[in-house]
Protein backbone atom coordinates (compact mmCIF):
# COMPACT_ATOMS: atom_id res chain seq x y z
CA UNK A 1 12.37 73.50 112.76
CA UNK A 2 14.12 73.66 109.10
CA UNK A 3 12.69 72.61 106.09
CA UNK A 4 13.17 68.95 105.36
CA UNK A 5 15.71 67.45 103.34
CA UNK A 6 16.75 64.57 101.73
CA UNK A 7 19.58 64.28 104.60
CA UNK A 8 18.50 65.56 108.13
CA UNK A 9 16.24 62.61 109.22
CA UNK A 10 16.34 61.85 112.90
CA UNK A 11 16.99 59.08 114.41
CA UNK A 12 15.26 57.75 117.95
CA UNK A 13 15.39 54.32 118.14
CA UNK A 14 17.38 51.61 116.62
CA UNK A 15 17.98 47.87 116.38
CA UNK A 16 18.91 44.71 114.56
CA UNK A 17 15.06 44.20 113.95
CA UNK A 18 13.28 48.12 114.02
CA UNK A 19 13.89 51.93 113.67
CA UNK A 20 11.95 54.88 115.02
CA UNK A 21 12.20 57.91 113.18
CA UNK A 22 10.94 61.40 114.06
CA UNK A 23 9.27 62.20 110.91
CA UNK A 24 8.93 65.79 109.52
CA UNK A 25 6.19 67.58 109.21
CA UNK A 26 4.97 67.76 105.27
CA UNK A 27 6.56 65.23 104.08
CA UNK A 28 4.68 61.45 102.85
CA UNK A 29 5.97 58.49 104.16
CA UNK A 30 5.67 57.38 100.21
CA UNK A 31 4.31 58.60 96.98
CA UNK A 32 4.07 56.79 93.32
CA UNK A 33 3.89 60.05 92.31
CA UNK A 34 7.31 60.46 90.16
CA UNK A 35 7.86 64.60 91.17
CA UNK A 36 7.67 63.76 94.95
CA UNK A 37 10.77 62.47 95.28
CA UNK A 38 11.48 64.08 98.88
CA UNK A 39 9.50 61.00 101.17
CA UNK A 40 10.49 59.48 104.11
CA UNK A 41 11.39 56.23 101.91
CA UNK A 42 13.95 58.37 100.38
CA UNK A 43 15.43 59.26 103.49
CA UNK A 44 15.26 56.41 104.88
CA UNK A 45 17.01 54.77 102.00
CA UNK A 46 19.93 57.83 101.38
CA UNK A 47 20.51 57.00 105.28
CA UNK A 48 20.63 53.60 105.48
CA UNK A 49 20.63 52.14 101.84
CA UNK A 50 22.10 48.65 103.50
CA UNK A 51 18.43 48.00 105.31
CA UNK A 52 16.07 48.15 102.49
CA UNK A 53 14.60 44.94 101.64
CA UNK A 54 14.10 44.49 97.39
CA UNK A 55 11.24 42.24 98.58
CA UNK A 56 8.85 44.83 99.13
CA UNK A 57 8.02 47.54 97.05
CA UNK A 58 9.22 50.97 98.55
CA UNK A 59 12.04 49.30 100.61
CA UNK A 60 10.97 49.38 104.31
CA UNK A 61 7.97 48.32 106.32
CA UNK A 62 6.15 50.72 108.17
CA UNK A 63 4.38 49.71 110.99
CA UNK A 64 1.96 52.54 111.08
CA UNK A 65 0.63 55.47 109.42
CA UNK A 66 1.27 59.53 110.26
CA UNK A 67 -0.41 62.08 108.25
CA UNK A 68 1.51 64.45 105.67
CA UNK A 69 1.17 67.32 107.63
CA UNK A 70 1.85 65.39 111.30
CA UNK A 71 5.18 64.98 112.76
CA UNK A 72 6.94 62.67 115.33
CA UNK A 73 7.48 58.94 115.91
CA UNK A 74 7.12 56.51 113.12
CA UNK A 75 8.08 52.62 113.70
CA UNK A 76 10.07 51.07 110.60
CA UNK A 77 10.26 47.58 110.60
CA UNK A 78 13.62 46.20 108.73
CA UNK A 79 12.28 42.57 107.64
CA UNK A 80 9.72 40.51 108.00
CA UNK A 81 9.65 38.79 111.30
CA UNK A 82 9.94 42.35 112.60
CA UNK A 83 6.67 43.69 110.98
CA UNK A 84 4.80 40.65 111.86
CA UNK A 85 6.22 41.30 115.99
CA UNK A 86 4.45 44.93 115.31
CA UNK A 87 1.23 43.78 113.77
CA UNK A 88 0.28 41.54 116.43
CA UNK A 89 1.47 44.38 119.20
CA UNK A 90 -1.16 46.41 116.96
CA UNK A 91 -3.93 43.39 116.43
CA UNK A 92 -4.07 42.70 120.43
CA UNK A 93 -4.29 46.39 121.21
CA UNK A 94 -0.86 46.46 122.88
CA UNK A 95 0.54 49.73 121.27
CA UNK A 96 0.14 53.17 123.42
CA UNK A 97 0.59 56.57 121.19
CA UNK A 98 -0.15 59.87 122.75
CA UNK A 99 -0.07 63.21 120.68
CA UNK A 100 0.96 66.70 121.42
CA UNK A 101 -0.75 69.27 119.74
CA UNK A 102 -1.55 72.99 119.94
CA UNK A 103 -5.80 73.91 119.52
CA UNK A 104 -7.82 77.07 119.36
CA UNK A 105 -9.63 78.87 121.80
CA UNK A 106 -8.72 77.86 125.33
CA UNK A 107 -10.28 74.75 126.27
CA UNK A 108 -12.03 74.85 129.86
CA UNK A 109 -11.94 71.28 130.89
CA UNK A 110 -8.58 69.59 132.10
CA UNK A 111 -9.59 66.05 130.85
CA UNK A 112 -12.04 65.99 128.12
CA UNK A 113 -13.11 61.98 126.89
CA UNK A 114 -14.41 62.24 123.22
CA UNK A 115 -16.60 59.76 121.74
CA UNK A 116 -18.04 61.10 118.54
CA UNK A 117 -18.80 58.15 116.15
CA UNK A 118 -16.73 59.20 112.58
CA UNK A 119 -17.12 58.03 109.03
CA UNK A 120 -16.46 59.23 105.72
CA UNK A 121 -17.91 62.35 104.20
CA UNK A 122 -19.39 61.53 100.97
CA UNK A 123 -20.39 65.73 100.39
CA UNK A 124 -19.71 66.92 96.69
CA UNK A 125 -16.28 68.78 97.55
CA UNK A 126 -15.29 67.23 101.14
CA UNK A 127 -14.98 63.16 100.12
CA UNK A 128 -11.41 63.87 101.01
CA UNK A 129 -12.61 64.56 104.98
CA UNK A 130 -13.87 62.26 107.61
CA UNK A 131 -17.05 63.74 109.63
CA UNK A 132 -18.84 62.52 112.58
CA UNK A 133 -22.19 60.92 113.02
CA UNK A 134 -25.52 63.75 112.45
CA UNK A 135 -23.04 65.06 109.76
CA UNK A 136 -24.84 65.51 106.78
CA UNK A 137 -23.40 62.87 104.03
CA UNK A 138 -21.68 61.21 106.60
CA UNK A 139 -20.92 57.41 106.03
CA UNK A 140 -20.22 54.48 107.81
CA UNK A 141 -19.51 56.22 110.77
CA UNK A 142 -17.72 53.81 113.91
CA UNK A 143 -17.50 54.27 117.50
CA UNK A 144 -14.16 56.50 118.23
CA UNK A 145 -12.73 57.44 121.39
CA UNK A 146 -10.07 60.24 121.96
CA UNK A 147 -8.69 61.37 125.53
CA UNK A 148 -7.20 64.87 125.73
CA UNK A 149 -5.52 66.24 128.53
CA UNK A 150 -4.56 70.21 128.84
CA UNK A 151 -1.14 70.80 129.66
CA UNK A 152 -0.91 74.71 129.06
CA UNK A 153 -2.81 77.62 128.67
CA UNK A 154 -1.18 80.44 126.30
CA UNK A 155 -1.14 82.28 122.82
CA UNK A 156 -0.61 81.86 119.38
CA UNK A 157 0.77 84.97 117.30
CA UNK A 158 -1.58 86.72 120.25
CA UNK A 159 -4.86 83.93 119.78
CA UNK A 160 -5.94 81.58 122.75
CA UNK A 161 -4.88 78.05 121.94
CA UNK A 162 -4.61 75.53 124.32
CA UNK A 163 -1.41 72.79 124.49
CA UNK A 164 -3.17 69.13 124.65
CA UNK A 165 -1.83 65.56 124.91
CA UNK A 166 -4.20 63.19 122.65
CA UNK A 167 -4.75 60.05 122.97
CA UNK A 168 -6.50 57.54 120.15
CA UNK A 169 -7.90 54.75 121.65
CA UNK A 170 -9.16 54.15 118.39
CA UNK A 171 -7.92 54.16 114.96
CA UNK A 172 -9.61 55.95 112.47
CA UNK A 173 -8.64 57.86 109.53
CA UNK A 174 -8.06 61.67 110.39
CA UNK A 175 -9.57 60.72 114.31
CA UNK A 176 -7.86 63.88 116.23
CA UNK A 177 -8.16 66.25 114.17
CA UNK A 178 -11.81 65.49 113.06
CA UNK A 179 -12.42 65.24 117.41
CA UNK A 180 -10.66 68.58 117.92
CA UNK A 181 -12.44 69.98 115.49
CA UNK A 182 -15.98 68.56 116.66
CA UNK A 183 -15.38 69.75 120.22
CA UNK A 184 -14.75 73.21 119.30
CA UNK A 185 -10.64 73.33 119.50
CA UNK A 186 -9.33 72.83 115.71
CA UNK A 187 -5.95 71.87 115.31
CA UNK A 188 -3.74 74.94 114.99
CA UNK A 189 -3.08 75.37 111.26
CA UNK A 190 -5.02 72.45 110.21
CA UNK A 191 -6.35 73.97 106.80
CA UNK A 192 -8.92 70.43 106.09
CA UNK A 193 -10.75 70.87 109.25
CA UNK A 194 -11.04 74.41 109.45
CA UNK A 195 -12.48 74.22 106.15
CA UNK A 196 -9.63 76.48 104.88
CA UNK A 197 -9.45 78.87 106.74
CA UNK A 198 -6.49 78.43 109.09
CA UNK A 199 -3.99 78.80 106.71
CA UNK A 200 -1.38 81.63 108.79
CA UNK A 201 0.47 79.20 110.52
CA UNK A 202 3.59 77.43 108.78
CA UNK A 203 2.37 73.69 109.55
CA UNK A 204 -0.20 71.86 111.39
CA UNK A 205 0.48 71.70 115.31
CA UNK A 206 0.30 68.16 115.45
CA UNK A 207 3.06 65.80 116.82
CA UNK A 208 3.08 62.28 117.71
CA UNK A 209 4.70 62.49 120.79
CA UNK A 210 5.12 59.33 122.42
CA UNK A 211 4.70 55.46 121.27
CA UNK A 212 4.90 52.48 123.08
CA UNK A 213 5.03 49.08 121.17
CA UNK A 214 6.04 46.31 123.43
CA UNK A 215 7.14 43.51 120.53
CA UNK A 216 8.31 39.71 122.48
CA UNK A 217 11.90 40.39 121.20
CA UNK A 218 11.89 44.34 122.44
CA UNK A 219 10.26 47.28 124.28
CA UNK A 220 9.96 49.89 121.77
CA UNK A 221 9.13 53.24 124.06
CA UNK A 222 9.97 56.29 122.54
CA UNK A 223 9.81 60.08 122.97
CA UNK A 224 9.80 62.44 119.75
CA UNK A 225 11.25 65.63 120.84
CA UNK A 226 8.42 68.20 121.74
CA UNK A 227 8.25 71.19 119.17
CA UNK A 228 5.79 73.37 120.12
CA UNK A 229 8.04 74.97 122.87
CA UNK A 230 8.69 79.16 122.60
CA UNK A 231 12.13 78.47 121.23
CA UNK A 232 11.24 76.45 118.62
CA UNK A 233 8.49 78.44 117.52
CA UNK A 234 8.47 82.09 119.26
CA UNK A 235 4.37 82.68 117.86
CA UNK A 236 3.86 80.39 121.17
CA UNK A 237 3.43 81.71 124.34
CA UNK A 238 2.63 80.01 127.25
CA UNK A 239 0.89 81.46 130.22
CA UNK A 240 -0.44 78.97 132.33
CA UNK A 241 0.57 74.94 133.29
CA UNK A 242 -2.41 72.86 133.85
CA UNK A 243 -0.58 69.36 133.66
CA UNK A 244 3.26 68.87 133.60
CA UNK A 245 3.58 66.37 130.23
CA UNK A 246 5.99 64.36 132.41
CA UNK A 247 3.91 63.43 134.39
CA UNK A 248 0.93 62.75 132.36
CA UNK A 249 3.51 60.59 130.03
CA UNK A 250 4.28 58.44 133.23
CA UNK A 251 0.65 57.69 133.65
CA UNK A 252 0.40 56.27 130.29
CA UNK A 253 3.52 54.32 130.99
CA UNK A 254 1.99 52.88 134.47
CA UNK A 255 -1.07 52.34 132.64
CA UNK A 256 0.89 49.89 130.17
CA UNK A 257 3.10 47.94 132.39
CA UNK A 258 0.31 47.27 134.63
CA UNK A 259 -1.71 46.05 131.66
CA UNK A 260 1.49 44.13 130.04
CA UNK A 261 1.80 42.58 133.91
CA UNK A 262 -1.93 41.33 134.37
CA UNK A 263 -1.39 39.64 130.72
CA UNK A 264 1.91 37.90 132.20
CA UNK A 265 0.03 36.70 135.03
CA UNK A 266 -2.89 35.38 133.00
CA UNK A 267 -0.34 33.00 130.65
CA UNK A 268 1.08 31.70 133.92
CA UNK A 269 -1.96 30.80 135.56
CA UNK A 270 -2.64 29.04 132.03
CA UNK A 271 1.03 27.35 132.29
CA UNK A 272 0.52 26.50 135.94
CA UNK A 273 -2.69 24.25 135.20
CA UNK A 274 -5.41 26.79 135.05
CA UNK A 275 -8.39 26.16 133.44
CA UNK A 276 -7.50 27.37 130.04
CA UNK A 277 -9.68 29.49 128.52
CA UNK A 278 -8.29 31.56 125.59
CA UNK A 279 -8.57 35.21 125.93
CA UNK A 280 -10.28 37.30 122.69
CA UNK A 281 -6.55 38.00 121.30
CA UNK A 282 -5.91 34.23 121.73
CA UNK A 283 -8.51 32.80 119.82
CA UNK A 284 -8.78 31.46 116.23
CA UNK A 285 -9.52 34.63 114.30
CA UNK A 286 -12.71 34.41 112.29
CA UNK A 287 -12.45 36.16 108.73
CA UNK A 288 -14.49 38.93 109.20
CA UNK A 289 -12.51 39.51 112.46
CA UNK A 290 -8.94 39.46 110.40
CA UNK A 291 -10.61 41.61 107.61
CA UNK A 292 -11.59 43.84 110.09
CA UNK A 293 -8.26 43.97 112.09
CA UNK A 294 -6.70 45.04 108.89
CA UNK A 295 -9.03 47.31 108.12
CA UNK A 296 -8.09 48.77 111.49
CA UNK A 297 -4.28 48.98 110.48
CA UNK A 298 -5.11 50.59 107.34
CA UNK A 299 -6.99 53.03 109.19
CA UNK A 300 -4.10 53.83 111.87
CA UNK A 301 -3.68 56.90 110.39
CA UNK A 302 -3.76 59.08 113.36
CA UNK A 303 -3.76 62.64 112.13
């Protein structure tokens, strides 16, 4: 994949109300920092300098977070109304992301479910890490969940590493990575978590693959072109298919509709004189609940 530039941002989604890009690898979605001047803002603004709204500070909404060093779909909200569609899809625990990403060492299992509780690590010379629970200095930890499921087998400039599909069911700062790493099966090239010493590789094999945000004005389902095939990147080799990553996508699709089909029958038994009983996303929010909710959306930073 070639370096990014102020003028090759892709494009996967668009619409009166969103966009979806597919966000390079090492670049910020922002910076105050006058000498970064390559962000995705700046893209996004050289591309489409009609859309960005003087009302907020950098010019467009982001609905989410991805990491510096992660790649792949990003929802951009292009007003208000738009974002606030998002947030709630976000609040109510609508939105489905899945991540591919390369690991080392080969991992045994085809389905792994991890549930390490992870907090901030307050260690002299790693308060810019995350850690899970038992981890000395660790603070604060919450209850995480990840789901990973092994699509290949193969070799990385001639190490094991194992292709994986992650799934947050969670949103914590740095949650993948930190899980990968706590299971045994870093992120390829992830110099943080490796505690620098994974430095060969040319970025961090991390990719948000798919996202799923199903807004009442539009289905946003997506697809960010996978890169960690052997002719993108000819240091990967794969040997052996565990899961097809079609097929594992459709699951996660099933999984949603049927979940976006029981909530559709739920508001009609309400319509159709049910007892009515509001559901937990229905509810007047408390505001410790909306403090934490945001919280949460701070936190959506996947990496």
């Amino acid at each position: 994949m070639e370096p990014g530039s102020i003028d090759n941002l892709s494009i996967l989604y668009q619409s009166s109300d969103f966009i979806v890009v597919n966000k390079h690898w090492d670049i910020r979605i922002d910076s105050k920092m006058w000498y970064e001047k390559l962000t995705l803002q700046s893209q996004l603004k050289y591309r489409f300098p009609e859309l960005a709204d003087p009302d907020t500070y950098y010019g467009f909404r982001f609905c989410h977070q991805l990491d510096f060093s992660t790649s792949g779909a990003l929802c951009v909200a292009l007003n208000k109304a738009a974002a606030g569609s998002a947030y709630k899809c976000f609040k109510e625990r609508m939105v489905t992301k899945a991540y591919l990403a390369l690991v080392r060492g080969h991992v045994s299992e085809s389905r792994v479910t991890i549930r390490y509780a992870i907090g901030k690590n307050t260690t002299e010379g790693l308060t810019h890490m995350m850690c899970i629970e038992g981890t000395t200095g660790c603070e604060n930890p919450k209850p995480c969940q990840s789901e990973l499921v092994v699509l290949e087998h193969g070799t990385y400039s001639g190490d094991p590493v194992t292709k994986v599909l992650l799934q947050p069911l969670t949103g914590r700062t740095h949650q993948l990575r930190v899980h990968c790493s706590a299971i045994g099966h870093a992120i390829v090239g992830d110099f943080t978590y490796s505690f620098k010493k994974d430095s060969n590789p040319y970025r961090m094999m991390l990719h948000a693959y798919y996202l799923r945000i199903p807004t009442e004005q539009e289905l946003i389902e997506v697809c960010a072109p996978d890169p960690f095939v052997t002719a993108m990147d000819s240091h990967w080799v794969p040997h052996r298919i565990v899961h097809q990553l079609d097929e594992v996508i459709q699951e996660l699709k099933d999984k949603a509709s049927q979940a976006g089909d029981e909530e559709g029958s739920q508001e009609a038994v309400l319509r159709d004189g049910g007892e009515e009983r509001l559901s937990p996303a229905q509810s007047p929010e408390t505001e410790e609940q909306q403090a934490k909710c945001e919280q949460w959306l701070a936190e959506w930073a996947l990496e």
